[in-house]
N, C-alpha and C. Protein backbone atom coordinates (compact mmCIF):
# COMPACT_ATOMS: atom_id res chain seq x y z
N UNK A 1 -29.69 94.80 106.86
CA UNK A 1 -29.13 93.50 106.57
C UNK A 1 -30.29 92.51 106.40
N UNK A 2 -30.62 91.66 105.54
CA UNK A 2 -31.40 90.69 105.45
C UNK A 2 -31.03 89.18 106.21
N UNK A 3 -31.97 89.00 106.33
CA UNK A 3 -32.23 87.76 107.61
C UNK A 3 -32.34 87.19 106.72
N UNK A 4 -32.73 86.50 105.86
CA UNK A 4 -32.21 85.33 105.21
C UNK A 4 -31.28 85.07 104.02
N UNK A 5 -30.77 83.77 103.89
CA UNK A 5 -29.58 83.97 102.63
C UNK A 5 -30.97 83.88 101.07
N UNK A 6 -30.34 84.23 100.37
CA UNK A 6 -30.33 84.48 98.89
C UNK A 6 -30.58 82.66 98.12
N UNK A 7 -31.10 82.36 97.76
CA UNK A 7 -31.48 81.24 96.58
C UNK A 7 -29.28 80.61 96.27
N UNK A 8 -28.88 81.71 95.45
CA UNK A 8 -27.60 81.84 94.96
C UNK A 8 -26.57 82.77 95.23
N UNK A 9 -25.59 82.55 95.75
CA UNK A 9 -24.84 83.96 96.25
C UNK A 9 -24.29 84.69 94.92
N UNK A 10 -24.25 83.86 94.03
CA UNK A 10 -24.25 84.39 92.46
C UNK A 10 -25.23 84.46 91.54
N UNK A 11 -25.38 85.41 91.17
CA UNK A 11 -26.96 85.65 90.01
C UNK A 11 -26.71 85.93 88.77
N UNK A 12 -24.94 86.04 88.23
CA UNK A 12 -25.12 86.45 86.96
C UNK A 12 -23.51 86.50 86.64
N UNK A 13 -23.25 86.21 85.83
CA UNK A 13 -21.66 86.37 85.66
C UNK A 13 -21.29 87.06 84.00
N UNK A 14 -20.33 87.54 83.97
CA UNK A 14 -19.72 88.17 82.46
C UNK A 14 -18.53 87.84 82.23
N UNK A 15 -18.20 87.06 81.30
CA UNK A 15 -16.68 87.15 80.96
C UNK A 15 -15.96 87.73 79.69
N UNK A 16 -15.47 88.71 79.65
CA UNK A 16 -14.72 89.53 78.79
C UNK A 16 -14.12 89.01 77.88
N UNK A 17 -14.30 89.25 76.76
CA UNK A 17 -13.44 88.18 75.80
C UNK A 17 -12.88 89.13 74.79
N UNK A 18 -11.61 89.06 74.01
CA UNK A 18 -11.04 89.50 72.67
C UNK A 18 -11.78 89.10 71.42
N UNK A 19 -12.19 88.47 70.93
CA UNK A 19 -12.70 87.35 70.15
C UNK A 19 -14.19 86.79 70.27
N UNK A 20 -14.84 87.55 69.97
CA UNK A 20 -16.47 86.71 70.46
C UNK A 20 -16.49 85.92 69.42
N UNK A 21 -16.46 85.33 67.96
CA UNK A 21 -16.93 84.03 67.97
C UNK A 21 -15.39 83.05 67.89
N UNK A 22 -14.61 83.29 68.01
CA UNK A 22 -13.56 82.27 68.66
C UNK A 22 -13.81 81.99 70.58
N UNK A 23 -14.67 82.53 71.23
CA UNK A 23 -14.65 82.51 72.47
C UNK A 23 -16.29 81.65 72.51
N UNK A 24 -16.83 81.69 71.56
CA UNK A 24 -18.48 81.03 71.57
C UNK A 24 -18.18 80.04 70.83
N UNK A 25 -17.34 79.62 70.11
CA UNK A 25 -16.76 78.55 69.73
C UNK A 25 -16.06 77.38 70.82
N UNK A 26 -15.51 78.28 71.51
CA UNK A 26 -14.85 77.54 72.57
C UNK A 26 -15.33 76.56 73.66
N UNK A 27 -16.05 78.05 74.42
CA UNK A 27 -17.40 77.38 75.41
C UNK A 27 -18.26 76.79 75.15
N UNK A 28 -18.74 76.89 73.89
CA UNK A 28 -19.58 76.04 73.33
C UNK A 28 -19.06 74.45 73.10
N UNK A 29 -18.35 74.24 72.57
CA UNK A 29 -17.23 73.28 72.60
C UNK A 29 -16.92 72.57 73.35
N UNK A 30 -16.66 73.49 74.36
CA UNK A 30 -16.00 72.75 75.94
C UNK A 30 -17.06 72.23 76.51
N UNK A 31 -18.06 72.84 76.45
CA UNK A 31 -19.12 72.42 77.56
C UNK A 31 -20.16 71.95 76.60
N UNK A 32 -19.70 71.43 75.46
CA UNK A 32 -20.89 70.87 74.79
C UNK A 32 -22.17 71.45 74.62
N UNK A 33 -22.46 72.79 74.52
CA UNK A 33 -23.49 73.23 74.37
C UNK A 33 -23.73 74.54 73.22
N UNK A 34 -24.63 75.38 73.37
CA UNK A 34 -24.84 76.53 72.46
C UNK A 34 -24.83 77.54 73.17
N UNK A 35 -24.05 78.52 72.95
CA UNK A 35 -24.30 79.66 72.96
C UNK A 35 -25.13 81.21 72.37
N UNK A 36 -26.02 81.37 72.85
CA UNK A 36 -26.61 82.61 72.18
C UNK A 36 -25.95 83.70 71.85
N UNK A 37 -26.22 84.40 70.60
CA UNK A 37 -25.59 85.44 70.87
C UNK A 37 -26.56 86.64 70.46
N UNK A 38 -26.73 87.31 71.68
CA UNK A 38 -27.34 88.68 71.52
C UNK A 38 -27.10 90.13 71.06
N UNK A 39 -27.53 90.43 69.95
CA UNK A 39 -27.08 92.06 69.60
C UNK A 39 -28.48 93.17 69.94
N UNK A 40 -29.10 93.14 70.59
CA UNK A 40 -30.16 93.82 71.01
C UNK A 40 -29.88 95.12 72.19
N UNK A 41 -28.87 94.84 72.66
CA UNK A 41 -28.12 95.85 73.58
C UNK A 41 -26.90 97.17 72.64
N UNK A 42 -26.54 97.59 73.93
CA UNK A 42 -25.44 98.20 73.45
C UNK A 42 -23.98 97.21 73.05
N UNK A 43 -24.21 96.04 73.82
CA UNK A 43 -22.58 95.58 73.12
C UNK A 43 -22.98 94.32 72.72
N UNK A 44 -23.13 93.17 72.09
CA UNK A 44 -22.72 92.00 71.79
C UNK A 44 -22.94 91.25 72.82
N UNK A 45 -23.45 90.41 72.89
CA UNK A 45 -23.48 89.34 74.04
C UNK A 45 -23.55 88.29 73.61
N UNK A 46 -23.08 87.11 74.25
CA UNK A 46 -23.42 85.60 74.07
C UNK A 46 -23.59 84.68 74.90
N UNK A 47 -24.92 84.83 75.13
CA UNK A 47 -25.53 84.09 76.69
C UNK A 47 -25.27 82.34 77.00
N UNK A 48 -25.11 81.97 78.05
CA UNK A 48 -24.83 80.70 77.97
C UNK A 48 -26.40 80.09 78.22
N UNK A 49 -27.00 78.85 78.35
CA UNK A 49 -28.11 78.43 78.43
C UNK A 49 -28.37 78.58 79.79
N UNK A 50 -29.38 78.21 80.41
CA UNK A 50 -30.21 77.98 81.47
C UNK A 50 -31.08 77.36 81.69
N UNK A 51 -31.80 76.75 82.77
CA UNK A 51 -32.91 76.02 82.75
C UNK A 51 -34.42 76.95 82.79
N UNK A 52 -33.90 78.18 83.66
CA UNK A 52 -34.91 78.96 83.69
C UNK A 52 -34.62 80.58 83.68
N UNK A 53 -35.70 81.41 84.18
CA UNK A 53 -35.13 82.91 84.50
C UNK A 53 -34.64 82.68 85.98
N UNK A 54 -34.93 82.15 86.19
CA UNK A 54 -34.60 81.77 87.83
C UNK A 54 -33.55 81.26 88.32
N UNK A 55 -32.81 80.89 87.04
CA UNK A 55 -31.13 80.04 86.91
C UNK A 55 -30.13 81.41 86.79
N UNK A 56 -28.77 80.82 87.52
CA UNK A 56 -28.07 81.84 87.68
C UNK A 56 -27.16 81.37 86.43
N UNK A 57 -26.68 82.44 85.64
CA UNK A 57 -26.32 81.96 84.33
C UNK A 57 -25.63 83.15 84.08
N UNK A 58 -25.12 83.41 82.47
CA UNK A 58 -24.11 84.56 82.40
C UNK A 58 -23.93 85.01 80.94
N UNK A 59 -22.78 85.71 80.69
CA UNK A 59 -22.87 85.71 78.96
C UNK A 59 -21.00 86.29 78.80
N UNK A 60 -20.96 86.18 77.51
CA UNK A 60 -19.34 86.53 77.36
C UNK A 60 -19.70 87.82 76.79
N UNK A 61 -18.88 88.32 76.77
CA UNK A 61 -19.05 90.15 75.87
C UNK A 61 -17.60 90.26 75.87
N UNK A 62 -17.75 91.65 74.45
CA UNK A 62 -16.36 92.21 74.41
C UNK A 62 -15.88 92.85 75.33
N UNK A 63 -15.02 92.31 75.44
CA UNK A 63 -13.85 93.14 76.79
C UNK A 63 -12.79 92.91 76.80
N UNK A 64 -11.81 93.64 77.92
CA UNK A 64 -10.56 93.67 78.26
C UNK A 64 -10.08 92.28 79.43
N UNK A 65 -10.08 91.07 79.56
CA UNK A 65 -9.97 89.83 80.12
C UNK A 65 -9.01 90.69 81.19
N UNK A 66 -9.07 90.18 82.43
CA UNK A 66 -7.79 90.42 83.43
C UNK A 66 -6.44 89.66 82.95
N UNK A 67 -5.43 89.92 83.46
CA UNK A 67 -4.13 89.28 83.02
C UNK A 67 -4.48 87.63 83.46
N UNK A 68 -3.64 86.68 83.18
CA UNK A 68 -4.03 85.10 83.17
C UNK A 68 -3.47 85.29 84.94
N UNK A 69 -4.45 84.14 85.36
CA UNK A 69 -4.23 84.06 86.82
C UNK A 69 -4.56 85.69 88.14
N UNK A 70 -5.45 86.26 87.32
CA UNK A 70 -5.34 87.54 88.33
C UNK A 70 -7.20 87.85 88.66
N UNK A 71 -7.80 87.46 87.82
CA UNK A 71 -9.31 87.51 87.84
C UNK A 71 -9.84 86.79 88.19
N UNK A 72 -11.02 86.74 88.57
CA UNK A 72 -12.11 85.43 89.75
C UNK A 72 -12.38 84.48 88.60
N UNK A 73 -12.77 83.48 89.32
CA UNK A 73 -13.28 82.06 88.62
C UNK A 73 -14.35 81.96 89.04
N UNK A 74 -14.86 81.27 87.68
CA UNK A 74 -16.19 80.67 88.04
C UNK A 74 -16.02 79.32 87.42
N UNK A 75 -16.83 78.55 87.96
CA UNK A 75 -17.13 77.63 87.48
C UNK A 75 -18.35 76.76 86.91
N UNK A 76 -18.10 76.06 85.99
CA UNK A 76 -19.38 76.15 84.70
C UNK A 76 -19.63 74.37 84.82
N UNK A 77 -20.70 74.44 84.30
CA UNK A 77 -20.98 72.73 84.85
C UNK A 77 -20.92 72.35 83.21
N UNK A 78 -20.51 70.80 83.62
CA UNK A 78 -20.11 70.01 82.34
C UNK A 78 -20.97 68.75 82.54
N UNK A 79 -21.03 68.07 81.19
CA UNK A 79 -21.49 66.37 81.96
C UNK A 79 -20.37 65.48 81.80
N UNK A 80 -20.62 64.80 82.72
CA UNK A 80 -19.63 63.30 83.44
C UNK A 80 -18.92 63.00 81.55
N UNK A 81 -18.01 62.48 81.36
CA UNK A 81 -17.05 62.45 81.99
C UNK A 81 -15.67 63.94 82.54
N UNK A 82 -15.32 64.09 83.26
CA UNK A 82 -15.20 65.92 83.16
C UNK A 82 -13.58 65.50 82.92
N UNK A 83 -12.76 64.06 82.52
CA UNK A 83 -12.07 64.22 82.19
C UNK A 83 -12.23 64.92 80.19
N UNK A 84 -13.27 64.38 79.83
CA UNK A 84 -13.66 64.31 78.40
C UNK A 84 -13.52 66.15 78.59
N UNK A 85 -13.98 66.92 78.87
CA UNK A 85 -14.34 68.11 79.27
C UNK A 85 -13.08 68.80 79.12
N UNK A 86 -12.01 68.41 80.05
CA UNK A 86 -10.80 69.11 80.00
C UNK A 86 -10.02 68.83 79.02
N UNK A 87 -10.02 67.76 78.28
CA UNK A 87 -10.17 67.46 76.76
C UNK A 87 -9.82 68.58 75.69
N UNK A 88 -10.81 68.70 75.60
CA UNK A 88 -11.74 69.65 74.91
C UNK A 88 -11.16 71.12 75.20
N UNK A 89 -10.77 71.42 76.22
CA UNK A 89 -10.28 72.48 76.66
C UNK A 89 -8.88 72.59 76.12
N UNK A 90 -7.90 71.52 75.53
CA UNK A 90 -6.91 71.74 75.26
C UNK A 90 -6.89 72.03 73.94
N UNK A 91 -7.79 70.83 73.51
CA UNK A 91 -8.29 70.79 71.73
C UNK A 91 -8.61 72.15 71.16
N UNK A 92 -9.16 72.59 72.17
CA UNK A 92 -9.74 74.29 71.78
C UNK A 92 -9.10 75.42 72.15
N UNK A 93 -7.87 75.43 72.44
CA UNK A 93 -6.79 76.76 72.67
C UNK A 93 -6.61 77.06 74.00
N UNK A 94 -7.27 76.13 74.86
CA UNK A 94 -7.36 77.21 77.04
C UNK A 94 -6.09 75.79 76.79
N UNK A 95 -6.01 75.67 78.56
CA UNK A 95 -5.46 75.14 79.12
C UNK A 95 -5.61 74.56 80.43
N UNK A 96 -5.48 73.65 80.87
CA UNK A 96 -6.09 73.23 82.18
C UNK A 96 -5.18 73.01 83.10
N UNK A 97 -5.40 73.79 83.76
CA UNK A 97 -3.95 74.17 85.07
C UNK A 97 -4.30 72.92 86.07
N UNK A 98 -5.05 72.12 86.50
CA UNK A 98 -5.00 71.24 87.52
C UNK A 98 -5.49 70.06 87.00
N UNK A 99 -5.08 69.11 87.96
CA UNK A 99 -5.61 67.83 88.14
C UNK A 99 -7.53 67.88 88.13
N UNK A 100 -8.21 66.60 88.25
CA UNK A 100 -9.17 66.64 88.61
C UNK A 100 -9.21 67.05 90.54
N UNK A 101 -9.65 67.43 90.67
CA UNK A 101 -10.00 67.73 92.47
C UNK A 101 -11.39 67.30 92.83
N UNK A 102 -11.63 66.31 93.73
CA UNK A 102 -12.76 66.03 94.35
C UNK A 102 -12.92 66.84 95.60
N UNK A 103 -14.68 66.92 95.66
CA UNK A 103 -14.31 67.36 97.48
C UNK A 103 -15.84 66.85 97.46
N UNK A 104 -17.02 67.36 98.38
CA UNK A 104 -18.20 66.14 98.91
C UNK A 104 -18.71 66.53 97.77
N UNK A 105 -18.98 67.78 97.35
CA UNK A 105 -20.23 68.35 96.57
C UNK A 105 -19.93 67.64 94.67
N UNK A 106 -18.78 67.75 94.81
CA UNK A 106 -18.52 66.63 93.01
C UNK A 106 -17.25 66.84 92.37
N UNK A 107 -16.70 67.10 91.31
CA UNK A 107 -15.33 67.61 91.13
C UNK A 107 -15.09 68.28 90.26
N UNK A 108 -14.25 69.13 90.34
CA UNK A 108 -13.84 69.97 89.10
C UNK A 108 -12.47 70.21 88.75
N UNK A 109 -11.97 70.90 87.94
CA UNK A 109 -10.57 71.12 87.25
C UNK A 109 -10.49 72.74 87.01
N UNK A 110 -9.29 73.30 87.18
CA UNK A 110 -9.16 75.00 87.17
C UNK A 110 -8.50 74.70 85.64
N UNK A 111 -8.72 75.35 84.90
CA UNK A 111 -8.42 76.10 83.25
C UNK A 111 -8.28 77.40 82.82
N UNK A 112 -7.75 78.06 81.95
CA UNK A 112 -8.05 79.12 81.28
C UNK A 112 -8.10 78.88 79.77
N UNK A 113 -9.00 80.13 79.74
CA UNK A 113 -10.04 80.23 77.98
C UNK A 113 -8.45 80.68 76.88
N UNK A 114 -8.45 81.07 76.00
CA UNK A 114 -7.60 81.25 75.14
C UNK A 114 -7.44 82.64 75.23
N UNK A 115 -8.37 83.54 76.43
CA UNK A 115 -8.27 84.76 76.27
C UNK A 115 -7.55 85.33 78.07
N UNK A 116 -7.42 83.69 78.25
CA UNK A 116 -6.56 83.50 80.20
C UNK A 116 -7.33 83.90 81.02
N UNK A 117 -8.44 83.58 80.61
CA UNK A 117 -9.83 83.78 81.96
C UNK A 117 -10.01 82.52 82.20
N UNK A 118 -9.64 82.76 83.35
CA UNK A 118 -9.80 81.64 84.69
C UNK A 118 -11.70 80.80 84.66
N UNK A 119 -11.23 79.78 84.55
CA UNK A 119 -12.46 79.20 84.66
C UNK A 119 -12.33 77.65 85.49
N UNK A 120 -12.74 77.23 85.62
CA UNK A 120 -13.49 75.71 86.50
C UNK A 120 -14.34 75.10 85.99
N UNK A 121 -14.34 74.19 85.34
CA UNK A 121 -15.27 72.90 85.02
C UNK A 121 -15.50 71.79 86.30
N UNK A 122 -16.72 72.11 85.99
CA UNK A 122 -17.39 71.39 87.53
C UNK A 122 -18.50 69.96 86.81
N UNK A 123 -18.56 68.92 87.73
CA UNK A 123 -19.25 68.18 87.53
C UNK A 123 -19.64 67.39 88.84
């Protein structure tokens, strides 16, 4: 067992998608940013940005999505205003299952992508 905690208890995330450029369209969209997309592997990827190698970050690939409401969330950072954010999320095919929610650390909103992967916009 290691004696100390980890930098991030998360280092890397994947989300399964039907649709890779309707799904890099999306996130890109939602979160105002670019998505990469990598074919250098065996499957398709489309990495989200980072600040560094040292940033815990992720990518979408083709896959089989869990049923809507049955798979883990993550949550993806947006900038202020994160009502503008959930916006965007409707404009673009997901849906945003909650209110805004505050708690100390900042606030976010639960959504799903157009492919019903659970996600969280955090700010």
């Amino acid at each position: 067992m290691a004696n100390s905690a980890p930098a991030n208890a998360a280092v890397w995330f994947e989300i399964p998608v039907t649709d890779m450029k309707r799904s890099i369209a999306f996130y890109g969209n939602v979160l105002g940013t670019e998505l990469t997309l990598e074919e250098t592997g065996p499957n398709p990827m489309a990495m989200f940005p980072a600040a560094g190698d040292k940033s815990v970050a992720g990518h979408l690939y083709p896959g089989k999505p869990a049923a809507e409401g049955v798979g883990p969330t993550i949550h993806l950072a947006v900038a202020a205003p994160l009502e503008a954010a959930m916006e965007r999320v409707t404009e673009n095919g997901g849906k945003v299952l909650s209110p805004v929610i505050s708690i100390p650390a900042g606030s976010f909103a639960y959504c799903v992508d157009p492919d019903g992967n659970s996600f969280g916009l955090f700010v």
